[in-house]
C-alpha atoms as a PDB file:
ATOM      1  CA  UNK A   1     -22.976  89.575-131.452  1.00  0.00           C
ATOM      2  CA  UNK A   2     -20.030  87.853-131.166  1.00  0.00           C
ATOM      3  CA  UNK A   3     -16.888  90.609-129.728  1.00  0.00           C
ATOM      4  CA  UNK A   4     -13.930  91.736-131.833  1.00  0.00           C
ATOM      5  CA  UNK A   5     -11.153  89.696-129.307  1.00  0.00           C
ATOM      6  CA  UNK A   6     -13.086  86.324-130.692  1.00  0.00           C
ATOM      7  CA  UNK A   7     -13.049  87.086-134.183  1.00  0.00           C
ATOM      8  CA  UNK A   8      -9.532  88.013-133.453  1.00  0.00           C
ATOM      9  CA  UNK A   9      -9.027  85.045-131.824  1.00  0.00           C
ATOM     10  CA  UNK A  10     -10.638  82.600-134.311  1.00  0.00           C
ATOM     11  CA  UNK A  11      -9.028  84.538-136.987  1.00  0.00           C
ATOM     12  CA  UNK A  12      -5.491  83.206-135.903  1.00  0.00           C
ATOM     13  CA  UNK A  13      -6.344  79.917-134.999  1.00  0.00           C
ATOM     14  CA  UNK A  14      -7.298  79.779-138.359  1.00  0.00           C
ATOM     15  CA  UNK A  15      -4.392  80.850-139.535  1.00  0.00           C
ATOM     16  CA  UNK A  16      -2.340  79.033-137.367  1.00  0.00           C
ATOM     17  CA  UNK A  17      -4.605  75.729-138.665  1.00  0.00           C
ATOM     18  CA  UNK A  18      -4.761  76.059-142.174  1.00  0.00           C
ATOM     19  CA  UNK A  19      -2.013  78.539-142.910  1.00  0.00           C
ATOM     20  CA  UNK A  20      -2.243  80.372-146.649  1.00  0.00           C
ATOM     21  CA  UNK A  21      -5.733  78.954-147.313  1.00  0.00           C
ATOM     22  CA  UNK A  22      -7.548  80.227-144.042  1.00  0.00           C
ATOM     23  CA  UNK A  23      -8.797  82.700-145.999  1.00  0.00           C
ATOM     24  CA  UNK A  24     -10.534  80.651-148.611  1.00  0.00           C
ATOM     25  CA  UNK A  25     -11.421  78.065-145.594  1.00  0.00           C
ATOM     26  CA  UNK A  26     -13.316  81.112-143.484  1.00  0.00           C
ATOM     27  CA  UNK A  27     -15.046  81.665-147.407  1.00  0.00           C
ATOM     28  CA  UNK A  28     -16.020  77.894-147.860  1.00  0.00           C
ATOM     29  CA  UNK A  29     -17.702  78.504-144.144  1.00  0.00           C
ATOM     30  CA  UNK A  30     -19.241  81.317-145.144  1.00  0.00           C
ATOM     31  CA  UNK A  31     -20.846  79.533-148.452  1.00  0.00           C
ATOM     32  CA  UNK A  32     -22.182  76.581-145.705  1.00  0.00           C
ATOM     33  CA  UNK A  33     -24.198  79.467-144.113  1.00  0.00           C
ATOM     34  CA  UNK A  34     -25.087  81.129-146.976  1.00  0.00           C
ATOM     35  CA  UNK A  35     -26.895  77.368-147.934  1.00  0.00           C
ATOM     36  CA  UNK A  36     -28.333  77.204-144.595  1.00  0.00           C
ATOM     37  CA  UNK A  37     -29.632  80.266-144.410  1.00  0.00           C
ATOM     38  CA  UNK A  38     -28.164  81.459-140.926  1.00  0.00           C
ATOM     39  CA  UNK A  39     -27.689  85.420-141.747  1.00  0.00           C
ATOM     40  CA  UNK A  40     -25.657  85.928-138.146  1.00  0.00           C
ATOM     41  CA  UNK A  41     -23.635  83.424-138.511  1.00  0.00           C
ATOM     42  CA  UNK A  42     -22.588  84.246-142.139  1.00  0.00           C
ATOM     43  CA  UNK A  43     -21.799  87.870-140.846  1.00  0.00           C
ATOM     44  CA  UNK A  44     -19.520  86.297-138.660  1.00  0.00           C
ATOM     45  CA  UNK A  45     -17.547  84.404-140.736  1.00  0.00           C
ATOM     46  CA  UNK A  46     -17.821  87.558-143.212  1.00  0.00           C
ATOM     47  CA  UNK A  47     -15.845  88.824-140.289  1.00  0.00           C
ATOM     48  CA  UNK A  48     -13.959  86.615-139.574  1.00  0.00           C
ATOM     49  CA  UNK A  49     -12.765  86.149-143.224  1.00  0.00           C
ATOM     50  CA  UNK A  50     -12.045  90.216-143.157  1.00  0.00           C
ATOM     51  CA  UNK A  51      -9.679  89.505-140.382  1.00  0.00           C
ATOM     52  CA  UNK A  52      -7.441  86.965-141.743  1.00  0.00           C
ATOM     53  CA  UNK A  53      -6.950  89.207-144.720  1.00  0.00           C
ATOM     54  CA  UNK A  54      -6.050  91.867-142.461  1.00  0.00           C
ATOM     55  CA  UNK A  55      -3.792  89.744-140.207  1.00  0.00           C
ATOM     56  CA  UNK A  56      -1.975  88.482-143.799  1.00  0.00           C
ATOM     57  CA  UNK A  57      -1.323  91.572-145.486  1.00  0.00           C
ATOM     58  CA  UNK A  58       0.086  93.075-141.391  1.00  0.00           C
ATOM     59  CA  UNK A  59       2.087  89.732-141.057  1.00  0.00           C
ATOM     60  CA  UNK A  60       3.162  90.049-144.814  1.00  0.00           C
ATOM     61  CA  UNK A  61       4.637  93.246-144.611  1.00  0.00           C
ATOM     62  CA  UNK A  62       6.314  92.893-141.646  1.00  0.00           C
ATOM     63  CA  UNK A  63       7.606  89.747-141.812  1.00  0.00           C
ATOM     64  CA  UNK A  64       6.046  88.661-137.905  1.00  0.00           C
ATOM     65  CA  UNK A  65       5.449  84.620-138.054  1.00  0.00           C
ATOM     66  CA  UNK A  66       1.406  83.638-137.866  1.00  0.00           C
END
């Protein structure tokens, strides 16, 4: 199980990497899993994903830079 401080962590790299469309790239990662069959590791993306949408709509409404 990976912990909630990685996911957070990931989460913002992503965003920090890919900007508006680390959402959709955490999905696309989560499809690659889905086609390999690896159950854990599409959870954590799942996560992951849930995250960045969080992070967004916090960093949306307050205006705070990614």
């Amino acid at each position: 199980m990976v912990s909630d401080l990685d996911i957070l962590r990931v989460a913002h790299l992503m965003m920090h990497e890919f900007g508006g469309d680390a959402e959709l790239e955490a999905a696309n990662c989560i499809d690659r899993m889905r086609g390999q069959g690896d159950r854990d590791a599409l959870l954590t993306w799942a996560r992951i994903q849930r995250t960045i949408a969080i992070l967004d709509l916090t960093t949306t409404r307050t205006g705070l830079p990614n």
